[in-house]
Protein backbone atom coordinates (compact mmCIF):
# COMPACT_ATOMS: atom_id res chain seq x y z
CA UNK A 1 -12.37 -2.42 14.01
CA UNK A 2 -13.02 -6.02 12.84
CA UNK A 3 -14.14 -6.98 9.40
CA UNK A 4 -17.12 -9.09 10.38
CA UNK A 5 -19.89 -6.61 12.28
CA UNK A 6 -19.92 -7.69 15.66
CA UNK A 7 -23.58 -9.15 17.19
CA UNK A 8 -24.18 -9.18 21.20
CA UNK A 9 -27.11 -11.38 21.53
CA UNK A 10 -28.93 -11.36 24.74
CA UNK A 11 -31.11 -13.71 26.01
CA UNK A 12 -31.95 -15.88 28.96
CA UNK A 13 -33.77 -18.47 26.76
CA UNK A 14 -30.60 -21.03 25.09
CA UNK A 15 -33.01 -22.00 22.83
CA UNK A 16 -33.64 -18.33 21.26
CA UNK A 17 -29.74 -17.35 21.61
CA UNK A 18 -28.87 -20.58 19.26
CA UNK A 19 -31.84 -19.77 16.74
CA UNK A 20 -30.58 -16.38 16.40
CA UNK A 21 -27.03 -17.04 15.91
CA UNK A 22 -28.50 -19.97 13.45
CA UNK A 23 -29.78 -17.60 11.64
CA UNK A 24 -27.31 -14.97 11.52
CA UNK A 25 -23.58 -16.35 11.48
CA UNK A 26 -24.11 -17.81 8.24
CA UNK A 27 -24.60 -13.49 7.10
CA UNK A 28 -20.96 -12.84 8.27
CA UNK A 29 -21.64 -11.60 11.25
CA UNK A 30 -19.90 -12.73 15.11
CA UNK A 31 -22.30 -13.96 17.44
CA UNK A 32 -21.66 -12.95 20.74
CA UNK A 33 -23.90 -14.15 23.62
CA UNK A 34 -25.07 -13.16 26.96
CA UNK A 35 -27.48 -14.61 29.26
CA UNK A 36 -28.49 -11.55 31.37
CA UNK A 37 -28.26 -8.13 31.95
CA UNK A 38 -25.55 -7.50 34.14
CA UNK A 39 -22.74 -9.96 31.60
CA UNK A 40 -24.41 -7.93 28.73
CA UNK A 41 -23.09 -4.66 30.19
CA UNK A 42 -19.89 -5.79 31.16
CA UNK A 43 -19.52 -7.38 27.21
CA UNK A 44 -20.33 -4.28 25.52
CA UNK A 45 -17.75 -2.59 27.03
CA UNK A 46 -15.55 -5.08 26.22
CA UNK A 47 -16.30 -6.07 22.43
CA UNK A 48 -18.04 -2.63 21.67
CA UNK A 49 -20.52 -4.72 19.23
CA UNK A 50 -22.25 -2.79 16.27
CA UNK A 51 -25.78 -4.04 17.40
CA UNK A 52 -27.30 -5.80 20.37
CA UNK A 53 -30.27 -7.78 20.38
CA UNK A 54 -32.19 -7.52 23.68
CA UNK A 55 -34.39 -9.46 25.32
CA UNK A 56 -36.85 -7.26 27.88
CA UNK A 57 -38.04 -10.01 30.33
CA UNK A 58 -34.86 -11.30 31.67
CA UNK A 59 -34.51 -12.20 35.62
CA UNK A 60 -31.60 -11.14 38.28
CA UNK A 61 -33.55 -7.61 38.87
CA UNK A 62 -31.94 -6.18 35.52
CA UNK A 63 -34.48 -6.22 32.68
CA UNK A 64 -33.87 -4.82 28.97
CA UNK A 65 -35.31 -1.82 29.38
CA UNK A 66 -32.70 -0.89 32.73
CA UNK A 67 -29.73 -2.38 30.27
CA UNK A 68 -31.02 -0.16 27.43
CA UNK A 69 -30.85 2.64 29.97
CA UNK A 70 -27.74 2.18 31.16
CA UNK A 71 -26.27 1.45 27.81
CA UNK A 72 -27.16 5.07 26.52
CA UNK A 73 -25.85 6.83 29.60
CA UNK A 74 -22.47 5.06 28.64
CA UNK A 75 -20.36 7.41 26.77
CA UNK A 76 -18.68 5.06 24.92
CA UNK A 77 -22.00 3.03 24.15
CA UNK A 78 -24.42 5.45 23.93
CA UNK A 79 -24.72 5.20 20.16
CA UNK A 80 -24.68 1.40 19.68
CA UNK A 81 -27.99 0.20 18.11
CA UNK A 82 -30.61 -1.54 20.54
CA UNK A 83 -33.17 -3.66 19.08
CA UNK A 84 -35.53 -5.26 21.62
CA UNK A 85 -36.30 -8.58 21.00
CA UNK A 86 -39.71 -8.93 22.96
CA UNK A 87 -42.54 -10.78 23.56
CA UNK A 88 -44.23 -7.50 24.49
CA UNK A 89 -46.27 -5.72 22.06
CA UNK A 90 -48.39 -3.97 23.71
CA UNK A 91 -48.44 0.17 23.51
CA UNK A 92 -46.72 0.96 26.95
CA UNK A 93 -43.96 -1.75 26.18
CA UNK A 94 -42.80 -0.07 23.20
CA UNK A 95 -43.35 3.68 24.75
CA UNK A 96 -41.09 2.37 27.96
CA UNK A 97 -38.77 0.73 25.11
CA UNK A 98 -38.75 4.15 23.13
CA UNK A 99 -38.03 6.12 26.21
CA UNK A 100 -35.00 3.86 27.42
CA UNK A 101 -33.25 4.46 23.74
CA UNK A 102 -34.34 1.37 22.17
CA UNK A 103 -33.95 1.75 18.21
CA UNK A 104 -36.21 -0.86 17.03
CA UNK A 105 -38.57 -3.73 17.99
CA UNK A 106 -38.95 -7.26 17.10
CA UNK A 107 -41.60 -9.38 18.27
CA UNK A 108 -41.45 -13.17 18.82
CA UNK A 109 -41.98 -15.29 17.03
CA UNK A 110 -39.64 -13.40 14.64
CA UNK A 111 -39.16 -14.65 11.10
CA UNK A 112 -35.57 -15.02 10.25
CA UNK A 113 -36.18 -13.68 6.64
CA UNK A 114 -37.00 -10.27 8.45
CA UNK A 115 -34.96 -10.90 10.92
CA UNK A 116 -31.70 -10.85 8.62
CA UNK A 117 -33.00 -8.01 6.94
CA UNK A 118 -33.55 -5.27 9.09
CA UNK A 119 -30.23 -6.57 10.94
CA UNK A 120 -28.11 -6.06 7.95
CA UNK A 121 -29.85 -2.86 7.37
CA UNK A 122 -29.25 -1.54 11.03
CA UNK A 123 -25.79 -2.49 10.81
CA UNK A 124 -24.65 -1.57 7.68
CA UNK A 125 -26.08 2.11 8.62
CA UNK A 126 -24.20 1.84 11.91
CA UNK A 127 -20.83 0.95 10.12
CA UNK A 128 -20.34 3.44 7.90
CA UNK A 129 -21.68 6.32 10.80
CA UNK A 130 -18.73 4.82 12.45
CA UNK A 131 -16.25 4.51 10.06
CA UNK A 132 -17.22 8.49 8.69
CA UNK A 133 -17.21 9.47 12.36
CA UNK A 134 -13.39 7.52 12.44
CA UNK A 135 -12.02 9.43 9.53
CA UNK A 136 -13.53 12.68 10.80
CA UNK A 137 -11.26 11.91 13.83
CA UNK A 138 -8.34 11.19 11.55
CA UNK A 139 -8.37 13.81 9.44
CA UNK A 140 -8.71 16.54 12.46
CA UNK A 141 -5.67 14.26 13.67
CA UNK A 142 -3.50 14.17 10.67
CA UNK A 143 -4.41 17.77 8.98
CA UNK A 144 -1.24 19.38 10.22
CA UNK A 145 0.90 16.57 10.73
CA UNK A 146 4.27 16.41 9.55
CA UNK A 147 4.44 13.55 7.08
CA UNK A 148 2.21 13.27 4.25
CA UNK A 149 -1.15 11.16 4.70
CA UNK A 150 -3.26 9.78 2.14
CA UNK A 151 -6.85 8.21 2.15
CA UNK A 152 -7.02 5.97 -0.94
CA UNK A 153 -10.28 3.67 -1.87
CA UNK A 154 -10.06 -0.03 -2.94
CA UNK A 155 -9.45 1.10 -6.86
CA UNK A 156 -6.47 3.29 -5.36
CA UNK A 157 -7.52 6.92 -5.96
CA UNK A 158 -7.24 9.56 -3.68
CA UNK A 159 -9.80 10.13 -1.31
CA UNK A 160 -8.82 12.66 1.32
CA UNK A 161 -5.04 14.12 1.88
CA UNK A 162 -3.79 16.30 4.31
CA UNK A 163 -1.89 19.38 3.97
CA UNK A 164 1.53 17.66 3.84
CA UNK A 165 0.01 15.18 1.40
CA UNK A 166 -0.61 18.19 -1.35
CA UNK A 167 2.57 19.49 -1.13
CA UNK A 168 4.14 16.43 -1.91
CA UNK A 169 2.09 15.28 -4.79
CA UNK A 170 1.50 18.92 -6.23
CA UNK A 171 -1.83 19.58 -5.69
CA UNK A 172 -3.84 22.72 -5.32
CA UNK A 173 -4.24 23.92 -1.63
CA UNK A 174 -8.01 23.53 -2.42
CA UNK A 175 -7.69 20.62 -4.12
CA UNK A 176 -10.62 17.94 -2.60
CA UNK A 177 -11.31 14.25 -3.91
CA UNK A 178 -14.70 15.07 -4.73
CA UNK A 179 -13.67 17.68 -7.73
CA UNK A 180 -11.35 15.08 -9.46
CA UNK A 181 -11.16 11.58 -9.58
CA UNK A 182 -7.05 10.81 -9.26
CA UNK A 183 -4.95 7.54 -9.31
CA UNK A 184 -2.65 7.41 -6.21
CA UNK A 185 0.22 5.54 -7.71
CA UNK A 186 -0.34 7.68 -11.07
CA UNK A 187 0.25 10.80 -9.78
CA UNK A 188 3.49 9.81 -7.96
CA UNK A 189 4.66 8.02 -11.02
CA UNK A 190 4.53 11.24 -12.72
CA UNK A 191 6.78 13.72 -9.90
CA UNK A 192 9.07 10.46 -8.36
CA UNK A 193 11.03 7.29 -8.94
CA UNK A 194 9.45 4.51 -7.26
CA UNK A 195 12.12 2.30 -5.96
CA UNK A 196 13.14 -0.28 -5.51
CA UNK A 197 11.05 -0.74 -8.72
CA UNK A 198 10.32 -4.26 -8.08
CA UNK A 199 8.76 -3.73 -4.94
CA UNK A 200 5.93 -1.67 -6.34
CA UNK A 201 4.75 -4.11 -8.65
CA UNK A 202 2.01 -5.65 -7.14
CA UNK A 203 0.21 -2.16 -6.09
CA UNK A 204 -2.31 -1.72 -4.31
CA UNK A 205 -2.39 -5.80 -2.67
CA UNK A 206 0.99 -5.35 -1.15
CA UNK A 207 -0.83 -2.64 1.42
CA UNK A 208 -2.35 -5.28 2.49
CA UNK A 209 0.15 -7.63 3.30
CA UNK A 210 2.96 -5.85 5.55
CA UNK A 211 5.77 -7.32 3.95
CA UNK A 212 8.15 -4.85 5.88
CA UNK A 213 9.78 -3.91 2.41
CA UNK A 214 11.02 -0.42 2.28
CA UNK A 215 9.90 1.57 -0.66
CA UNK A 216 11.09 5.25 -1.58
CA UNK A 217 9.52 7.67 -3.87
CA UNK A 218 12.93 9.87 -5.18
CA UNK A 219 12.85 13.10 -7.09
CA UNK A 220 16.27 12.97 -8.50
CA UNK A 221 18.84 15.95 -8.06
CA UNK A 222 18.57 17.92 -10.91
CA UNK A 223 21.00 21.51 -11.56
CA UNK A 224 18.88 23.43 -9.90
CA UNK A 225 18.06 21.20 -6.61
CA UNK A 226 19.26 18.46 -4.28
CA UNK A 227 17.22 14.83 -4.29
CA UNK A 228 14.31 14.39 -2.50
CA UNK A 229 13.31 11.20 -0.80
CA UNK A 230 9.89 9.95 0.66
CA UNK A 231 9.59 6.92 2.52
CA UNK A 232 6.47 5.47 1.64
CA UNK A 233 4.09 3.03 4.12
CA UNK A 234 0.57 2.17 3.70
CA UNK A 235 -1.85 0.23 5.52
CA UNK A 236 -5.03 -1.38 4.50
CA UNK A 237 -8.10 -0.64 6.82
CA UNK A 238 -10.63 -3.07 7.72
CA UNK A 239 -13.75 -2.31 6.20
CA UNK A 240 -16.48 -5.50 6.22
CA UNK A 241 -19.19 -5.86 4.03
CA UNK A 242 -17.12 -5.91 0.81
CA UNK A 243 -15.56 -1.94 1.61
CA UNK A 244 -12.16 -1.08 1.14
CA UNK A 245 -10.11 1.55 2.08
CA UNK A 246 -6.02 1.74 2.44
CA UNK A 247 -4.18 4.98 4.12
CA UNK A 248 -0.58 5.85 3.55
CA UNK A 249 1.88 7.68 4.83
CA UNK A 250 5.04 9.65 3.12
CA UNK A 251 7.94 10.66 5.75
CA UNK A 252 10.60 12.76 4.35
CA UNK A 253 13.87 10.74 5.30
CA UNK A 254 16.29 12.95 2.91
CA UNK A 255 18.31 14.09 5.71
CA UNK A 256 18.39 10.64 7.26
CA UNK A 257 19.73 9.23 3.12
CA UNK A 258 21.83 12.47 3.17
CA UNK A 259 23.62 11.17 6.64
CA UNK A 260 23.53 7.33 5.87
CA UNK A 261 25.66 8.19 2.96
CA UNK A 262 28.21 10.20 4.11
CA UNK A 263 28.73 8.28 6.73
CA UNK A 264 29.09 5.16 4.21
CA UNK A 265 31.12 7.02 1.54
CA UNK A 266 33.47 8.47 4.33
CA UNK A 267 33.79 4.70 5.89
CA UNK A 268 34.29 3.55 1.92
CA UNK A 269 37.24 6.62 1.36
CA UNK A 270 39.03 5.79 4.96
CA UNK A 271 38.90 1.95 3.54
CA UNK A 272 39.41 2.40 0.05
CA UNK A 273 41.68 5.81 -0.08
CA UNK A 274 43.72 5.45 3.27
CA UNK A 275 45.10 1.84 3.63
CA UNK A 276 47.06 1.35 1.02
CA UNK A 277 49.52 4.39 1.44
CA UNK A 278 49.11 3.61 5.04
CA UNK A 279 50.37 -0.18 4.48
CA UNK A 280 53.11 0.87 2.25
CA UNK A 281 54.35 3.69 4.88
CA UNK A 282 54.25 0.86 7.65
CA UNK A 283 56.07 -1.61 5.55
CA UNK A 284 58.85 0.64 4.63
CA UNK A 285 59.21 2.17 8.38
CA UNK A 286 59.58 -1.53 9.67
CA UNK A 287 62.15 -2.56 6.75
CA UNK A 288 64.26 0.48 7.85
CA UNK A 289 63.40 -0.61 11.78
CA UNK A 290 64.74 -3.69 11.67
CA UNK A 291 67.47 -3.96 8.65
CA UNK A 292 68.89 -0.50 8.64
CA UNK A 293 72.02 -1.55 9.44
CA UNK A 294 72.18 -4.32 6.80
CA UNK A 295 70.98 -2.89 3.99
CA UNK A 296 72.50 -0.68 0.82
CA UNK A 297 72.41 2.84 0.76
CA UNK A 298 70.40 2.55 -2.09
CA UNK A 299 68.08 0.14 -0.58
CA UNK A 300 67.79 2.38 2.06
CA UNK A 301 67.06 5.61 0.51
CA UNK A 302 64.60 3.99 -1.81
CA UNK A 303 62.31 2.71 1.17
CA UNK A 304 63.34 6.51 2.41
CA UNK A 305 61.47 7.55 -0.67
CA UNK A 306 59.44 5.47 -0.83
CA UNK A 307 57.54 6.02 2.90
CA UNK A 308 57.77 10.13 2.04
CA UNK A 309 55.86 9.39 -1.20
CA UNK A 310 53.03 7.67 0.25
CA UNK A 311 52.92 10.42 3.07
CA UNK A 312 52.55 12.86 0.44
CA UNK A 313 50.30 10.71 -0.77
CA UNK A 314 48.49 10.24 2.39
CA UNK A 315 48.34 14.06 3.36
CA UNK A 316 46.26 14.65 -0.20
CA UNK A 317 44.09 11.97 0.75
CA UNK A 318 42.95 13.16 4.64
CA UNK A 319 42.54 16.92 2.94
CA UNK A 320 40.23 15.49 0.28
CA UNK A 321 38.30 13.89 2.45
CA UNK A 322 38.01 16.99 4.94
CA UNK A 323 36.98 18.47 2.02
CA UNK A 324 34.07 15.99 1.57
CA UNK A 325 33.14 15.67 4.83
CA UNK A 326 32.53 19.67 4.85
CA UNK A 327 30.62 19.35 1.82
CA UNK A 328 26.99 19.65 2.04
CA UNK A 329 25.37 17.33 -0.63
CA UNK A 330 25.95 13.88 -1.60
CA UNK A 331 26.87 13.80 -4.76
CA UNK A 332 27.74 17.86 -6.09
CA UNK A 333 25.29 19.74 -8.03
CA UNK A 334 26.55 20.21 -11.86
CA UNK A 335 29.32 17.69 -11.60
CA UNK A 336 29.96 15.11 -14.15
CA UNK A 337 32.43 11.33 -15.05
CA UNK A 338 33.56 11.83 -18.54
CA UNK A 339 33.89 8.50 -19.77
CA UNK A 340 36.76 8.59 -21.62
CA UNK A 341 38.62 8.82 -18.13
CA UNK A 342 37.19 5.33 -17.31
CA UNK A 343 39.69 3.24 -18.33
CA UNK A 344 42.37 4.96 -16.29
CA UNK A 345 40.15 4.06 -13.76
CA UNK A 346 39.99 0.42 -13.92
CA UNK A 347 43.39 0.37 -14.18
CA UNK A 348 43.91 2.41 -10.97
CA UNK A 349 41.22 0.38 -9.53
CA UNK A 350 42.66 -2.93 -10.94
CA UNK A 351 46.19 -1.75 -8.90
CA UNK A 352 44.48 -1.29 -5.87
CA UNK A 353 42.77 -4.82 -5.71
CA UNK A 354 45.62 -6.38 -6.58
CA UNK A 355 43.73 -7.81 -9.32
CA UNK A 356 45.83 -9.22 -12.36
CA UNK A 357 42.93 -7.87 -14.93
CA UNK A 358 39.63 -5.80 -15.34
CA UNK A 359 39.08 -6.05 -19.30
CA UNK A 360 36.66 -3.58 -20.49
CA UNK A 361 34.33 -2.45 -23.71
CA UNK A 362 33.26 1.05 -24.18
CA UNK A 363 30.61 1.49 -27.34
CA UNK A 364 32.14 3.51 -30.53
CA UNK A 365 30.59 7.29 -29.52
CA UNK A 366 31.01 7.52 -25.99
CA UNK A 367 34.10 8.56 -25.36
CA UNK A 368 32.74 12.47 -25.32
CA UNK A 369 30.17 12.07 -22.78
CA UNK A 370 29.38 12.53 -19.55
CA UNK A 371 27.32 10.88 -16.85
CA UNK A 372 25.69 12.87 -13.63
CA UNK A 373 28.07 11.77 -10.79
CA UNK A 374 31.26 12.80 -10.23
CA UNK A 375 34.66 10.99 -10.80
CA UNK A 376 35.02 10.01 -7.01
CA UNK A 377 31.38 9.11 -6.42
CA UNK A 378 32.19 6.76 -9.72
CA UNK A 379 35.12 5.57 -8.49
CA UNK A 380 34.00 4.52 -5.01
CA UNK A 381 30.77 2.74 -6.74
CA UNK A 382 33.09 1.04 -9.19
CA UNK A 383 35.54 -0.22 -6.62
CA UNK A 384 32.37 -1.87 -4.01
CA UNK A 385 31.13 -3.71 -7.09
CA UNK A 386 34.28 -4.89 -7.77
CA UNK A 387 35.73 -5.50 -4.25
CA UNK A 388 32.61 -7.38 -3.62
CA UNK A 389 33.47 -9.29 -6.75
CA UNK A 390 37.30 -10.09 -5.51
CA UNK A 391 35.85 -10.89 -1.93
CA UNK A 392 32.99 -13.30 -2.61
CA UNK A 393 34.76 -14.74 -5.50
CA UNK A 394 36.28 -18.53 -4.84
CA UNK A 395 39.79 -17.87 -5.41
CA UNK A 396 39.34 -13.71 -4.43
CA UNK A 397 41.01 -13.52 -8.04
CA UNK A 398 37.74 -12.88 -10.21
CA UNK A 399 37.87 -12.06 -13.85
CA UNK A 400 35.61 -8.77 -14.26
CA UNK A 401 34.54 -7.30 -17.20
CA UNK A 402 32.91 -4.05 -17.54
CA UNK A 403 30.94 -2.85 -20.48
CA UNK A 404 29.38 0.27 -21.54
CA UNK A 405 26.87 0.83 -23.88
CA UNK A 406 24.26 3.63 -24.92
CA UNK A 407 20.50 2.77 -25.42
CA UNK A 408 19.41 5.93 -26.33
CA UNK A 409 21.05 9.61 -26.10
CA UNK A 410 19.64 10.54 -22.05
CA UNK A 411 21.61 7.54 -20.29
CA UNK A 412 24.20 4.73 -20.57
CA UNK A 413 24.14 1.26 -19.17
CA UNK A 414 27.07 0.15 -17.39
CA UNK A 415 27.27 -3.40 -16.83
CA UNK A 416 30.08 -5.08 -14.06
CA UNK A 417 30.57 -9.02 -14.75
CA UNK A 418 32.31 -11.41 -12.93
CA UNK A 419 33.03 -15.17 -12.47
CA UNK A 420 32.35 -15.49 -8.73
CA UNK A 421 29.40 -17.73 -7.50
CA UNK A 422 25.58 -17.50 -8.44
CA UNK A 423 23.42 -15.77 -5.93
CA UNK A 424 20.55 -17.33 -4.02
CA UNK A 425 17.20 -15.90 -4.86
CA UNK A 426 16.84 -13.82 -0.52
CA UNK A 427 20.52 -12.26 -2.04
CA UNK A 428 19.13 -11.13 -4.78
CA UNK A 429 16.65 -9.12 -3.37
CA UNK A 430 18.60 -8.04 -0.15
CA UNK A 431 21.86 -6.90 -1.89
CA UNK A 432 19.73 -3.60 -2.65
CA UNK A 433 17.38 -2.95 0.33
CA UNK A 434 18.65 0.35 2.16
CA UNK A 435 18.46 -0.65 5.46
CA UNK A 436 19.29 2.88 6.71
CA UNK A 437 18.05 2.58 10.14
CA UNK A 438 18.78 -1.43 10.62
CA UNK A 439 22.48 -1.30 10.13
CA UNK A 440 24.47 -0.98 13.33
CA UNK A 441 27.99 0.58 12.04
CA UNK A 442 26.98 1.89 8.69
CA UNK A 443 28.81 -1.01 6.86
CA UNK A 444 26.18 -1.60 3.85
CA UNK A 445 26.32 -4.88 4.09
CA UNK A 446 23.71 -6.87 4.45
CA UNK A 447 23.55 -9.64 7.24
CA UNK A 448 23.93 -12.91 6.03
CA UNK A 449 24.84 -11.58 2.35
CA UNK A 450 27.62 -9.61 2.91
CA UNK A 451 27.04 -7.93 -0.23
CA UNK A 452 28.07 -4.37 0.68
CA UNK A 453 25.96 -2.76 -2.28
CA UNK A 454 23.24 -0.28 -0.64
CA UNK A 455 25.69 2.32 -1.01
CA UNK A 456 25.81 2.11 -4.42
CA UNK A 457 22.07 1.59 -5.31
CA UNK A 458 21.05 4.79 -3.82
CA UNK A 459 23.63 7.28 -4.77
CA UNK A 460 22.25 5.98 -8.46
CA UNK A 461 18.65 6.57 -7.52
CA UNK A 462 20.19 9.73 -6.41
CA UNK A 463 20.56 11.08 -9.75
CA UNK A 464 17.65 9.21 -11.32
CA UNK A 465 19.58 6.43 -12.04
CA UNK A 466 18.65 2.74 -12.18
CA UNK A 467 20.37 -0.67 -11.24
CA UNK A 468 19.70 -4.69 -11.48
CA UNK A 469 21.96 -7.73 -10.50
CA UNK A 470 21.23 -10.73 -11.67
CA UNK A 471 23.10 -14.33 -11.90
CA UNK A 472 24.84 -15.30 -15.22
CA UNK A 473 22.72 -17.65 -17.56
CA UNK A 474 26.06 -18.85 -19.09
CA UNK A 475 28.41 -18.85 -16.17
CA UNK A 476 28.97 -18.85 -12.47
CA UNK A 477 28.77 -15.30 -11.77
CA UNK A 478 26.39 -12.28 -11.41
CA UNK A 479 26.12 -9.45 -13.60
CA UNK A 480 25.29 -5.59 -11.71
CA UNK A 481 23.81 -3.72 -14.29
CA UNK A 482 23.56 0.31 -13.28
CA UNK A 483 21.67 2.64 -15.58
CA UNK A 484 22.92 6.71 -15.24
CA UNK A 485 21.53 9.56 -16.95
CA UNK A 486 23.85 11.36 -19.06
CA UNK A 487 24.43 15.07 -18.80
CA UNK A 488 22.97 16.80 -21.33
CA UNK A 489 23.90 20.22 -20.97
């Protein structure tokens, strides 16, 4: 449906076609003209116009009283309103007018005052028949549907939702928009995280602008149940006459978040867990290959040792991750990082980068807590930050520094600085977008950025976490800043 009511004037005269539309486009309204009977019929069909102004003397054999006619025996037209725009105004005219489904008369002359008044009446009464008629139609359509539909108005409260729709925003099965007045973004403010946060800022215009941004609203895992994630789209509809009304829709992607993530963390643990035993097993193989008969006993049995270690070491790794890829949620129910553990960490992590430091701060008072992820899901996060830091870094020797402080006594803020380069403003914002279904292998890395962080975003939305990047003000460098709820029981 267009915004501006659509007009079909018809009319054989030129002269009363370009008063009307004189008259009338300066309303709002578009002017459409025909010049006889038979192009009036075949532009209905095609515009399907909201009123039509008919002439009743026209020539060609087709007067308005046949068009009328055939206009109502259309099914698609039958309910357009005719107004006859005549000359006639006699008693028979109008009865022969009335008969052939004509609405309403005007006689010429006409005066445009009345004229603009009784068509703005007509078709504002015609519009909203429509439109209620339209969301009849949609609400039969989307009643039972799968994903969760809302009907909001232009001040964003809830005017229809289907049975979906309830469920997800914890309403009554009764519940109707007429018994309680309720904000939209509200309501899902109080049951989800709205993410990326930034994106929802400018609610409701950004309905209106199909920016293509993905938004998510996440319940976070809690003891008792896995996360929950709703992608959320809306659309705003085209009303006219000042009207506004936006729909949305919330599809339950959890299983496709689920999948995109253990796909990603399996890719990250082949990467991040496998090569390095893998290299050293190679490297010794090929020294004992080539030099055997050259080198020490010693030198021998140490790259002996050496290769049987890192198999070991190897064999551990492949069962751990069989053990992960049999697992069925993302990030374990009840399992917790105690920080004390974390500088171990770096230093492992520091090792496997082959990076000559990773200098850290931990507030006074931490040491005896606990976030909601587990050690491994820390450790992989940890070590994308930080390889992306070594890989995008000039020299691929950055200095990092990661500190760790507690705002209040639910989370901690863990903050991952490096010296690299600053980030252009697109990087910014794409570093973080979960392009679940645009990424061909999986790789979390964004096209043009390279900035393999997706990953890592979500599995802290996962948990009802929280994360920012931003450049250095006093450096070249960004800082990723992730906030994670502590565990409290």
């Amino acid at each position: 449906m267009n915004d501006k009511p659509t007009i079909l004037v018809v009319d054989d005269h030129p002269a009363v076609r370009m008063i009307i539309t004189r008259v009338l486009s300066p309303q709002g309204y578009e002017i459409i003209t025909a010049t006889n009977g038979h192009e009036a019929l075949v532009l209905a069909n095609e515009i399907k116009p909201d009123l039509i102004l008919l002439d009743v003397m026209m020539p060609d054999g087709l007067n308005g009283f046949e068009v009328c006619r055939r206009l109502r025996q259309n099914p698609i037209l039958h309910d357009v309103p005719i107004v006859m725009v005549t000359a006639l105004d006699d008693r028979a005219s109008r009865l022969e007018g009335i008969e052939s489904g004509a609405d309403d008369f005007i006689i010429k002359p006409f005066d445009p005052v009345e004229l603009r008044a009784r068509v703005a009446n007509i078709t504002r009464l015609n519009r909203y028949r429509r439109l209620l008629a339209e969301r009849l139609k949609f609400e039969w359509v989307v009643e039972d549907a799968n994903e969760g539909y809302a009907v909001l108005d232009a001040q964003g409260s809830i005017v229809h939702v289907n049975n979906r729709a309830r469920i997800y925003l914890n309403l009554p099965p009764k519940w109707e928009a007429h018994t309680q007045r309720l904000s939209f973004i509200e309501r899902i403010g109080q049951l989800y995280n709205l993410e990326p946060e930034e994106s929802w800022q400018d609610w409701p215009q950004f309905l209106g602008k199909q920016d293509g941004a993905m938004r998510y609203m996440i319940r976070p895992e809690t003891a008792n149940a896995a996360a929950f994630w709703l992608q959320f789209t809306g659309l705003k509809l085209p009303m006219g006459e000042g009207d506004q009304l936006y729909v949305v829709r919330l599809n339950d992607v959890t299983q496709q978040m689920t999948v995109k993530h253990d796909v990603w963390q399996l890719h990250s643990m082949i990467f991040h867990k496998l090569r390095t035993p893998f290299t050293s097993i190679m490297m010794s193989l090929e020294m004992l290959e080539q030099h055997a008969a050259d080198l020490p006993p010693e030198e021998t049995r140490l790259l002996q040792h050496t290769a049987a270690i890192q198999a070991r070491r190897l064999n551990e790794f492949i069962d751990s991750m069989l053990k992960y890829v049999n697992s069925t949620a993302l990030v374990p129910l009840n399992d917790s990082f105690h920080i004390h553990v974390l500088p171990d960490l770096l230093e492992q992590l520091r090792e496997e980068l082959a990076l000559e430091i990773i200098n850290y701060e931990l507030e006074p008072g931490l040491m005896f807590d606990s976030v909601m992820l587990s050690e491994e899901s820390i450790n992989m996060m940890l070590w994308e930050i930080i390889r992306n830091a070594k890989q995008f870094h000039p020299r691929n020797q950055p200095q990092v520094e990661v500190q760790v402080h507690k705002p209040n006594d639910t989370e901690i803020i863990v903050r991952i600085i490096d010296d690299g380069v600053h980030l252009s403003p697109d990087q910014l914002i794409a570093v973080w977008q979960p392009y679940y279904q645009g990424e061909k292998d999986f790789t979390g890395e964004v096209p043009g950025a390279g900035l393999g962080l997706t990953a890592v975003a979500l599995m802290a939305w996962q948990v009802g976490g929280k994360y920012r990047i931003y450049n250095r003000p006093d450096h070249d460098g960004v800082v990723v800043e992730l906030t994670l709820p502590l565990r409290t029981d």
